[in-house]
Protein backbone atom coordinates (compact mmCIF):
# COMPACT_ATOMS: atom_id res chain seq x y z
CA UNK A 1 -11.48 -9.03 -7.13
CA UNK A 2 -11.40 -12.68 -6.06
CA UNK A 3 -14.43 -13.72 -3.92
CA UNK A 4 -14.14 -16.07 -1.10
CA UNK A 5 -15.78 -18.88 -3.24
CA UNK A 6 -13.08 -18.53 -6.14
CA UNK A 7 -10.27 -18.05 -3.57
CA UNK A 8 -11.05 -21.80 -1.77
CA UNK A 9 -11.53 -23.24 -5.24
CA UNK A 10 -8.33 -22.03 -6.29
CA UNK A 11 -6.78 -23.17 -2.85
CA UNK A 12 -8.37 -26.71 -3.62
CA UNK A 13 -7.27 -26.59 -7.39
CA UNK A 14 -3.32 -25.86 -5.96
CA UNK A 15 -3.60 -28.49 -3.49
CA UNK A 16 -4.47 -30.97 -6.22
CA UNK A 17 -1.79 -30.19 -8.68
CA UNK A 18 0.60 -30.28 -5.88
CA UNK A 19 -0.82 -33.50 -4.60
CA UNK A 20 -0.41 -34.86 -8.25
CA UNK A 21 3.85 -36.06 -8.35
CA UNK A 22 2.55 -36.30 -12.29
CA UNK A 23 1.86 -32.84 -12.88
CA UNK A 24 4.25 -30.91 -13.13
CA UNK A 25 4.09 -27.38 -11.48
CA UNK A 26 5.73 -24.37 -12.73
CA UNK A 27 8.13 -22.16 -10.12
CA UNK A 28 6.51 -19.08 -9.03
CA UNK A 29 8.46 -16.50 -10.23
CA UNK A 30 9.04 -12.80 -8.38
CA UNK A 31 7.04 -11.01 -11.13
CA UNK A 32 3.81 -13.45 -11.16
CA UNK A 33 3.52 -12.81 -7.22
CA UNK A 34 3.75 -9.01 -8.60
CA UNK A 35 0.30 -9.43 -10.62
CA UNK A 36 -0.99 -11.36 -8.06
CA UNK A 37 -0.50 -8.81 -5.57
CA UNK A 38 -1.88 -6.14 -7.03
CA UNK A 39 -5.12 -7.52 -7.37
CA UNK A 40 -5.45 -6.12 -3.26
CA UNK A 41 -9.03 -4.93 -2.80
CA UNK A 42 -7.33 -2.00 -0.84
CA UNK A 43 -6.28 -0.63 -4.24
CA UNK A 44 -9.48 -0.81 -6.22
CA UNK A 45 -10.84 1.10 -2.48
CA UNK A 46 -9.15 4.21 -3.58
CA UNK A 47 -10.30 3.80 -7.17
CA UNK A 48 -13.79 4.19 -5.65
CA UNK A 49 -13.66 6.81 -3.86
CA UNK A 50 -11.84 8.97 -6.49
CA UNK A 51 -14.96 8.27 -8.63
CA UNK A 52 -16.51 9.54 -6.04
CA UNK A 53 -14.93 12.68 -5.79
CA UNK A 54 -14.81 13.31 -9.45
CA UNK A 55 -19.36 12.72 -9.43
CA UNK A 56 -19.34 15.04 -6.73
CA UNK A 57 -17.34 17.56 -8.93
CA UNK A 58 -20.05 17.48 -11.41
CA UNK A 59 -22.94 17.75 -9.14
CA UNK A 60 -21.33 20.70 -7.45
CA UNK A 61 -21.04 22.53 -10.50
CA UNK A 62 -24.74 22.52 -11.20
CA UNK A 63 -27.59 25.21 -9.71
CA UNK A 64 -29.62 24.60 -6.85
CA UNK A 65 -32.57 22.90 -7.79
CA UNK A 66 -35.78 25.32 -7.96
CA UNK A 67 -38.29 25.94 -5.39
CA UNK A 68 -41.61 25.37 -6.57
CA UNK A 69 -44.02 27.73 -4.43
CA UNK A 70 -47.71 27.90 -4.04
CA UNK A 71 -49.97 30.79 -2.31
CA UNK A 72 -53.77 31.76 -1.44
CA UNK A 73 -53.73 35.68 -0.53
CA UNK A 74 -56.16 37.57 1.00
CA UNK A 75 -58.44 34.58 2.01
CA UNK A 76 -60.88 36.21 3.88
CA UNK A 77 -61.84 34.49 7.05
CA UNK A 78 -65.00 36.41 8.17
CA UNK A 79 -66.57 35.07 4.91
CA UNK A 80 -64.64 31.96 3.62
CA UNK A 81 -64.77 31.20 0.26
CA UNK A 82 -62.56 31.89 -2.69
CA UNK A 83 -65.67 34.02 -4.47
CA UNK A 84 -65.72 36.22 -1.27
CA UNK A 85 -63.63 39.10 -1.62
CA UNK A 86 -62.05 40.54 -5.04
CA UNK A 87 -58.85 40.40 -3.15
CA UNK A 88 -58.72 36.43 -3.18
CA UNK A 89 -56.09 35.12 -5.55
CA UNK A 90 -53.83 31.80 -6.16
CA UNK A 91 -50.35 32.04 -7.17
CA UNK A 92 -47.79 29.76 -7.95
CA UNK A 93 -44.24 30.77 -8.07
CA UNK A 94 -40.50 29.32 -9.20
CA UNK A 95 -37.83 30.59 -7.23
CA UNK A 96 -34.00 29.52 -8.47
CA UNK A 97 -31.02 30.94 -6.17
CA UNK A 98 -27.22 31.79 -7.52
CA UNK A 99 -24.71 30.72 -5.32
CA UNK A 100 -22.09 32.98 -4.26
CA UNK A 101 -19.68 34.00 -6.63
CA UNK A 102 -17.55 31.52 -8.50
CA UNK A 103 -18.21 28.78 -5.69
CA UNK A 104 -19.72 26.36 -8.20
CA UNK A 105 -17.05 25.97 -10.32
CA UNK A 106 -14.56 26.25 -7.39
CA UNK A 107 -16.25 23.48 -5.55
CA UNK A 108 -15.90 21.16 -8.47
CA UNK A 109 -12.84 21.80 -9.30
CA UNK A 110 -11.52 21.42 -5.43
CA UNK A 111 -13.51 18.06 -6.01
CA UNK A 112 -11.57 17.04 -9.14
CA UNK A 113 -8.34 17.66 -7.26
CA UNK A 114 -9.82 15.38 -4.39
CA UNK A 115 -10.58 12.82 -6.75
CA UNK A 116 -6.75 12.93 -7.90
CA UNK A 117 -5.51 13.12 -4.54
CA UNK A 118 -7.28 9.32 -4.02
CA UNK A 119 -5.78 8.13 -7.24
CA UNK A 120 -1.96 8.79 -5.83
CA UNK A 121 -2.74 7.44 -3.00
CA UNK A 122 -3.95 4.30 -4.61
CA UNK A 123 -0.86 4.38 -6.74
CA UNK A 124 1.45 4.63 -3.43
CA UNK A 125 -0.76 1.97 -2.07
CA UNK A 126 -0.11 -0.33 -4.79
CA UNK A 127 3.81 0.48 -4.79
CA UNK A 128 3.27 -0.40 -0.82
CA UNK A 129 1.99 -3.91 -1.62
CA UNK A 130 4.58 -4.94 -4.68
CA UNK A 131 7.48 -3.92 -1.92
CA UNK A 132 5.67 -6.08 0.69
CA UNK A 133 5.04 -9.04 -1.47
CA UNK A 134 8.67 -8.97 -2.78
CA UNK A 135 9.80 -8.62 0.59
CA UNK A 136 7.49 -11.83 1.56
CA UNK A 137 8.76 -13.72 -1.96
CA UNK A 138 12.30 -12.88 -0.85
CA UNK A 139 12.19 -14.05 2.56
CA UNK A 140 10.84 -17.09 1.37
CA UNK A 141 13.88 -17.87 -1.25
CA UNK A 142 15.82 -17.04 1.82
CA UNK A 143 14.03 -19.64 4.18
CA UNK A 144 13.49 -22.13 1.49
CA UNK A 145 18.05 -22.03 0.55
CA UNK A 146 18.44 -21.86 4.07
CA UNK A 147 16.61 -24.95 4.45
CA UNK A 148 18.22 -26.88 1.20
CA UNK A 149 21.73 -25.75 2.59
CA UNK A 150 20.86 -27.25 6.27
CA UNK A 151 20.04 -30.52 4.33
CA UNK A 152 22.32 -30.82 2.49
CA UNK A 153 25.44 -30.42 5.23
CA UNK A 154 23.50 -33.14 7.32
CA UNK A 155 25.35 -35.96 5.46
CA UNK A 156 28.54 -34.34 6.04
CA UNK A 157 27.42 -34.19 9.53
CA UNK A 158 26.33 -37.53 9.30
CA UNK A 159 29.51 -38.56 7.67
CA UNK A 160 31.72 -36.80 10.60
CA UNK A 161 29.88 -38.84 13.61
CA UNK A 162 30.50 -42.30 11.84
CA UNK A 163 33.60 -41.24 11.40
CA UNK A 164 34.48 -40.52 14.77
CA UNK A 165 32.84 -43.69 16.20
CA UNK A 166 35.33 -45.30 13.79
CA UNK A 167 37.97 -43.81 15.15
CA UNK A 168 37.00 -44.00 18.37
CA UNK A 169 36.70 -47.52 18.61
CA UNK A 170 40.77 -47.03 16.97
CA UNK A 171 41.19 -45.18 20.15
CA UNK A 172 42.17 -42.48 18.10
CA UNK A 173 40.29 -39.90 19.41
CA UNK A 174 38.80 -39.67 22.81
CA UNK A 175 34.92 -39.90 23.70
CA UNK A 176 34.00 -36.23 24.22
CA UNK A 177 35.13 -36.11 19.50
CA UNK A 178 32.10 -38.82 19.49
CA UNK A 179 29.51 -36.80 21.63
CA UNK A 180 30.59 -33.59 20.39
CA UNK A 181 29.86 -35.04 16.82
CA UNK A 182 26.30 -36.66 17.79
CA UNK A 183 25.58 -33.49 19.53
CA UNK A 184 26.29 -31.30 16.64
CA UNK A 185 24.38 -33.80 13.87
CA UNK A 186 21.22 -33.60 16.89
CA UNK A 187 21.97 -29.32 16.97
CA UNK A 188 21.74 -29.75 12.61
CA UNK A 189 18.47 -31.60 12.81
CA UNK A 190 16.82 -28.69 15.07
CA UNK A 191 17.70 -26.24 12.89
CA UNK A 192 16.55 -28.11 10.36
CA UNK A 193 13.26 -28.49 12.29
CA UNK A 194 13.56 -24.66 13.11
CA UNK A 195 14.05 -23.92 9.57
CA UNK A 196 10.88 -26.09 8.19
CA UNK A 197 8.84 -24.04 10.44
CA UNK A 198 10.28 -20.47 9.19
CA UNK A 199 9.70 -21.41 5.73
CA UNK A 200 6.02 -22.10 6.46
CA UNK A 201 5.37 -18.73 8.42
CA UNK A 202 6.98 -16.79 5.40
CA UNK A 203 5.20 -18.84 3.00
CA UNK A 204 1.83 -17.92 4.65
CA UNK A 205 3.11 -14.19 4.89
CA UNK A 206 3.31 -14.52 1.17
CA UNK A 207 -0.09 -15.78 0.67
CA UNK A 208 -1.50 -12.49 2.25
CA UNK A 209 -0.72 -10.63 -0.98
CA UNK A 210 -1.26 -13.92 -3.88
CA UNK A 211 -3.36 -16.52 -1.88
CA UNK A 212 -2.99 -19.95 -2.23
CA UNK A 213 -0.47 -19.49 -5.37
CA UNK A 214 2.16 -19.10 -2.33
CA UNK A 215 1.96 -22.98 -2.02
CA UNK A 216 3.99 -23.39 -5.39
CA UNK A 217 7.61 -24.17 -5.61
CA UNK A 218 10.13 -20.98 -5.80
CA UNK A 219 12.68 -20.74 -8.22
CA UNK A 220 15.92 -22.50 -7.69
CA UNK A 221 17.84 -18.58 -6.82
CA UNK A 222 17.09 -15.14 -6.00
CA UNK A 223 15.79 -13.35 -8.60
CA UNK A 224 16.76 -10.12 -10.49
CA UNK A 225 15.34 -6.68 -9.14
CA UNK A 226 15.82 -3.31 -11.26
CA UNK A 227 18.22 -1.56 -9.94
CA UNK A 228 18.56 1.08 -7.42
CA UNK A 229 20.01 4.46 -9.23
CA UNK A 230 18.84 7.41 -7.34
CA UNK A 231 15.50 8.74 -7.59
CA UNK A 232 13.59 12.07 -7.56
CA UNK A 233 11.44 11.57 -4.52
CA UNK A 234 9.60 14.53 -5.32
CA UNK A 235 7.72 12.49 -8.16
CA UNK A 236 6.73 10.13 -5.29
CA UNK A 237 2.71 9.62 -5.32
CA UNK A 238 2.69 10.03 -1.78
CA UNK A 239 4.19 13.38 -2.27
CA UNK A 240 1.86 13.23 -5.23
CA UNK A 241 -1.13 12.98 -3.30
CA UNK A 242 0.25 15.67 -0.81
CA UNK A 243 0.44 18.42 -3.39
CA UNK A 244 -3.11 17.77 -4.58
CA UNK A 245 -3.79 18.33 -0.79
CA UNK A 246 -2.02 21.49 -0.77
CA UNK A 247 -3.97 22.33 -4.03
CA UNK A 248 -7.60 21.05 -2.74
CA UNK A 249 -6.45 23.21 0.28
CA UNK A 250 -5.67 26.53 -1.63
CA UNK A 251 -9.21 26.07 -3.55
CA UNK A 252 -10.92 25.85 0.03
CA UNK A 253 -9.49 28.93 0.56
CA UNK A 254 -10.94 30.22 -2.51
CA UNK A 255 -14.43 28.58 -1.69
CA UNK A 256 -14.26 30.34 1.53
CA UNK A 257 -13.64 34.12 -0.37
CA UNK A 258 -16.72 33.15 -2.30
CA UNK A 259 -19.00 33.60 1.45
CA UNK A 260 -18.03 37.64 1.19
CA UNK A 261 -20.11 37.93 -2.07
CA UNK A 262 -23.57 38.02 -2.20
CA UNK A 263 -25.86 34.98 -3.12
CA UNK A 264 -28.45 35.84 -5.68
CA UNK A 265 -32.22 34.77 -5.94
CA UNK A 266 -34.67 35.50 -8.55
CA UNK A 267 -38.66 34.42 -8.27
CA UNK A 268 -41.18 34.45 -10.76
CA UNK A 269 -44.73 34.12 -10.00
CA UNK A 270 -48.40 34.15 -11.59
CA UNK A 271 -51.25 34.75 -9.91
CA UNK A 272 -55.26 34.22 -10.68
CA UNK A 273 -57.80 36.19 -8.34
CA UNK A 274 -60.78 34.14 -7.66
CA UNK A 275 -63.49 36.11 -7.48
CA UNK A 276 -65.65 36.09 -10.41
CA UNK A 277 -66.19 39.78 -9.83
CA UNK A 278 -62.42 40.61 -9.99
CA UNK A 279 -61.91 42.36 -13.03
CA UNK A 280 -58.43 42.04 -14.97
CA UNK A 281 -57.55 38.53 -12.68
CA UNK A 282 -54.47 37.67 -14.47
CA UNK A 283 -51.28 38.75 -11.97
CA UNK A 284 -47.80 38.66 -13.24
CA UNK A 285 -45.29 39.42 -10.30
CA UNK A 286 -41.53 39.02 -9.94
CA UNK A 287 -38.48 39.15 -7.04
CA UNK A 288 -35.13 39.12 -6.53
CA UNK A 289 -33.68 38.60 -3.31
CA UNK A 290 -29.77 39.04 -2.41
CA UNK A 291 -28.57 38.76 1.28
CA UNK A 292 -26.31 40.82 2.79
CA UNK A 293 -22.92 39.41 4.08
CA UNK A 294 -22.11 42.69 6.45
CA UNK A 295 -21.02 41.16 10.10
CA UNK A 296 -18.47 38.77 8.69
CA UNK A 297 -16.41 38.83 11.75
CA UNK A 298 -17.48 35.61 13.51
CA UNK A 299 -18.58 33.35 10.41
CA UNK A 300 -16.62 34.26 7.05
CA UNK A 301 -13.25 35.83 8.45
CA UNK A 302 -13.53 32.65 10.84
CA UNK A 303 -13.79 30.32 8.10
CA UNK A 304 -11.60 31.54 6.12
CA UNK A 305 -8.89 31.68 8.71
CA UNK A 306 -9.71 28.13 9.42
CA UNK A 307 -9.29 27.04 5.73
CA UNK A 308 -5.87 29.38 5.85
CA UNK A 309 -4.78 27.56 8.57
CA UNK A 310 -5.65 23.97 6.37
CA UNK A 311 -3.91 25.01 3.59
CA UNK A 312 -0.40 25.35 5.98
CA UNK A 313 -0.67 22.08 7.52
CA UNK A 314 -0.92 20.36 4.74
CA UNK A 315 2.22 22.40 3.20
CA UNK A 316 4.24 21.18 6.42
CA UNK A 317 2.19 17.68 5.99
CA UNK A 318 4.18 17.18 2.74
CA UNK A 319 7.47 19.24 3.73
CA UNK A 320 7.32 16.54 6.37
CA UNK A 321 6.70 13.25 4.04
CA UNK A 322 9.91 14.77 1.97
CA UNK A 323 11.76 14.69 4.83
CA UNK A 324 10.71 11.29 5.97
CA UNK A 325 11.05 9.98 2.41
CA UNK A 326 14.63 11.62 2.12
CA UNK A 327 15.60 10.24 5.26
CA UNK A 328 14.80 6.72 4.13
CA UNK A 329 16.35 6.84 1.07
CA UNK A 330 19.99 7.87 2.46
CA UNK A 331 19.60 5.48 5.32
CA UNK A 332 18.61 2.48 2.51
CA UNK A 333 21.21 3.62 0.14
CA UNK A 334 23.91 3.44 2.61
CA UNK A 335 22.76 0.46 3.73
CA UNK A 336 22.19 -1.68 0.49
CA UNK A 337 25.86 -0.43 -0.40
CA UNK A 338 26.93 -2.07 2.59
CA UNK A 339 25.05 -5.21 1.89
CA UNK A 340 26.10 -5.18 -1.42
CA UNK A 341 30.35 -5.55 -0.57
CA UNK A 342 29.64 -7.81 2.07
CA UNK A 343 27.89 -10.05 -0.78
CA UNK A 344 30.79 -9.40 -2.91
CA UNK A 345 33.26 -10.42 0.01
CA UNK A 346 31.57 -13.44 0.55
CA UNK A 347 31.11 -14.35 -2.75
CA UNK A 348 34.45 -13.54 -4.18
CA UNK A 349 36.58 -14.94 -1.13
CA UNK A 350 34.93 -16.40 1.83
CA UNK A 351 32.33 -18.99 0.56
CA UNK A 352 35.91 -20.35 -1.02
CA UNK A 353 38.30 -19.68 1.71
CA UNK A 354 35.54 -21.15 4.22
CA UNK A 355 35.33 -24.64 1.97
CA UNK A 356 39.13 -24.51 0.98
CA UNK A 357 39.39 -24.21 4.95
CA UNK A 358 36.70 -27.42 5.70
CA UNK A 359 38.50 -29.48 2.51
CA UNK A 360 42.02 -28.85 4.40
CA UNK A 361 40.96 -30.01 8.22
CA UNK A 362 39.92 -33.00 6.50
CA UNK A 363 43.02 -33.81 4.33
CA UNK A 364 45.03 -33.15 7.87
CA UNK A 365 42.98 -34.92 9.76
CA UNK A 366 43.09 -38.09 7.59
CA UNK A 367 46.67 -37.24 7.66
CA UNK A 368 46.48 -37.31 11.45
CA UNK A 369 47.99 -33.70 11.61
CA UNK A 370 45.17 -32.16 13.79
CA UNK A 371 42.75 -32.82 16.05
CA UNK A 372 38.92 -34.24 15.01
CA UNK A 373 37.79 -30.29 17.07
CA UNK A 374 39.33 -28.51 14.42
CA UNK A 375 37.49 -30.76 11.43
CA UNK A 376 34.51 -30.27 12.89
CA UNK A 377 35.19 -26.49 13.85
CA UNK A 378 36.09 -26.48 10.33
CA UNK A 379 32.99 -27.51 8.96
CA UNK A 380 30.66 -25.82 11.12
CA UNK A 381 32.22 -22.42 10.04
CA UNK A 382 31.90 -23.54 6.36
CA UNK A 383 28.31 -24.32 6.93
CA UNK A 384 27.52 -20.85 8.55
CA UNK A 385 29.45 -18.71 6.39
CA UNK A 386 27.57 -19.98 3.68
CA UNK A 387 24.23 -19.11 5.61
CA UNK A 388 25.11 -15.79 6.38
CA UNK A 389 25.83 -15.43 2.83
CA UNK A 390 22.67 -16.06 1.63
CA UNK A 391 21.10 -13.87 4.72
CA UNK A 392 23.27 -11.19 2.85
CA UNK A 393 21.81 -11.63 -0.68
CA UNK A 394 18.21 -11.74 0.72
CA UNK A 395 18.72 -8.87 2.45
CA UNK A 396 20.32 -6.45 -0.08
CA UNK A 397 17.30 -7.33 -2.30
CA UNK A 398 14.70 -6.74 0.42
CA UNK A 399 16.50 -3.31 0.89
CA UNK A 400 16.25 -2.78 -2.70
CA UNK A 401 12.85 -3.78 -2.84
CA UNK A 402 12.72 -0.50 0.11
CA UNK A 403 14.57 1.60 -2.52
CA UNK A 404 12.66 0.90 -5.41
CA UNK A 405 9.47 1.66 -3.18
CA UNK A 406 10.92 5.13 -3.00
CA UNK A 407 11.84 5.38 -6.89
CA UNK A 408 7.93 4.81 -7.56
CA UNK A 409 8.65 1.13 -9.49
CA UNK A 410 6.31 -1.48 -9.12
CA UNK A 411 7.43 -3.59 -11.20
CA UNK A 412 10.38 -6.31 -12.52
């Protein structure tokens, strides 16, 4: 885990390089932010405390500790002294209780399953930050094209209000061509503006998950994801981690069966009487205790309806998950389909219909056949079909990244 200390001197080392136009800086590709990302403290969290479970499944398997015991009998108090009375003796005594039944090993085991319960989780926790920091690496490919696409159609823009203050002063086209022309270069430079500052607010959501890494250059595309083929959800770790609930919930049942048995005590003692006038001092004595679980109406039938009771809701805790899970999937699936013949459409016929379309209002209009509105109608629909397209590709593979969430991959 990166400490503060290494995470600014890594900041400062990536501000350097960058600062350096000599060095030369390599693109940061989709499955480096993966590595980086997983490096989240919150994983390593549930690594801990499944080690914690499984050391308290190994304690809870052992005996009590003994009682060591001490006792003066028959002190006499008329006469103090321990060569008073006959009677007088020491003892000292171990006692070592049984606990009830099988609830040792039961305990420990429930604790095992706890333990394994934390490791899922920490697996779906990991599988939660991969799909967020592809989601974050996507969005910023999306910003960063968006950005490169703006820039580049601002000397077409550019090249479209010259033009019509050439032809205006022609008096071939009227004054509101030449505003409408300025105005629409001005509208290209906000969003250009607008577009700079989206690309910094998902480069900074990136560098949640990998730091100051997120300050590199992206690749020059969107890169390849594994693809989305159906998955059984039911190998899930969140449904993973619900089972072992279910499981650590049927042992506390079994823990709570153990309280109608009885817990067993055994105590062995030896005693000295200290009167030298005691004849045969040496005393050898022994005990067993073992209480007597009769009235169980108010403490073990109410515990173990309460652990009953446990053991359903976390049954209907993971029916539910399913469900939610299932849901998810069909709603992502349907939708990624639909993203992914849109992208097709777009990329197959309108990104070249939509250019043919801009390259044709400007043959006609240098052929004086329409009016400069249509060029620049023309151009401005060029210009957005080609941004929706690439809102299209982002957001298939941010959908995907959803889908392979579900399908337990965490990784290109």
């Amino acid at each position: 885990m990166m400490t503060p200390n290494t995470r600014r001197h890594c900041a400062g080392l990536v501000l350097l390089l960058l600062a350096n136009p000599g060095f030369a800086v390599q693109p940061l590709t989709l499955q480096e932010v993966e590595q980086l990302a997983i490096r989240d403290p919150g994983i390593e969290r549930f690594q801990h405390l499944a080690n914690s479970y499984e050391e308290e499944a190994v304690a809870a398997r052992q005996l009590p500790d003994p009682q060591l015991s001490a006792e003066i009998m028959q002190f006499p108090l008329d006469r103090p002294g321990f060569n008073r009375d006959p009677m007088t003796a020491v003892q000292l005594g171990v006692r070592q209780s049984f606990p009830r039944g099988s609830s040792r090993q039961i305990s420990g085991e429930r604790n095992q399953t706890l333990a394994l319960a934390q490791r899922e989780q920490g697996h779906a926790y990991q599988l939660e930050v991969v799909r967020e920091a592809r989601t974050a690496y996507l969005q910023l490919m999306l910003e960063q094209q968006r950005l490169v696409v703006l820039e580049t159609s601002r000397g077409v823009f550019s090249n479209l209000a010259e033009v019509s203050r050439r032809t205006f002063a022609s008096g071939l086209v009227s004054q509101q061509d030449v505003l409408r022309a300025e105005l629409e270069l001005e509208r290209l430079e906000d969003r250009i503006n607008e577009a700079e500052g989206q690309r910094a607010a998902a480069r900074a959501s990136l560098a949640r998950w990998i730091g100051p890494a997120a300050q590199r250059p992206l690749q020059s595309d969107f890169p390849p994801l594994p693809q989305w083929q159906g998955a059984d959800l039911n190998e899930h770790p969140l449904l993973a981690a619900s089972q072992a609930q279910i499981q650590a919930g049927e042992q506390a049942v079994e823990l709570a069966e153990q309280d109608y048995k009885a817990q067993w005590g055994v105590q062995v003692g030896y005693g000295i009487r200290t009167s030298s006038e005691a004849r045969n001092p040496h005393r050898l004595s022994a005990m067993v205790t073992v209480d007597l679980p009769l009235f169980t109406g108010n403490r073990q039938d109410r515990r173990l309806a309460a652990r009953q009771s446990d053991r359903e809701a976390a049954v209907l805790a993971r029916d539910e998950r399913l469900l939610e899970l299932r849901r998810q999937a069909e709603a992502l699936s349907a939708q990624w389909q639909r993203l992914q013949s849109r992208e097709t459409r777009y990329r197959e016929r309108l990104l070249e219909v939509a250019e043919a379309n801009a390259e044709s209002a400007e043959s006609a209009y240098s052929a004086g056949t329409v009016e400069f509105t249509a060029l620049m109608e023309a151009r401005l629909l060029a210009l957005e079909t080609r941004l929706e397209s690439l809102r299209i590709t982002a957001e298939r593979k941010q959908v995907q990244a959803q889908l392979l969430y579900l399908l337990g991959e965490d990784q290109s």
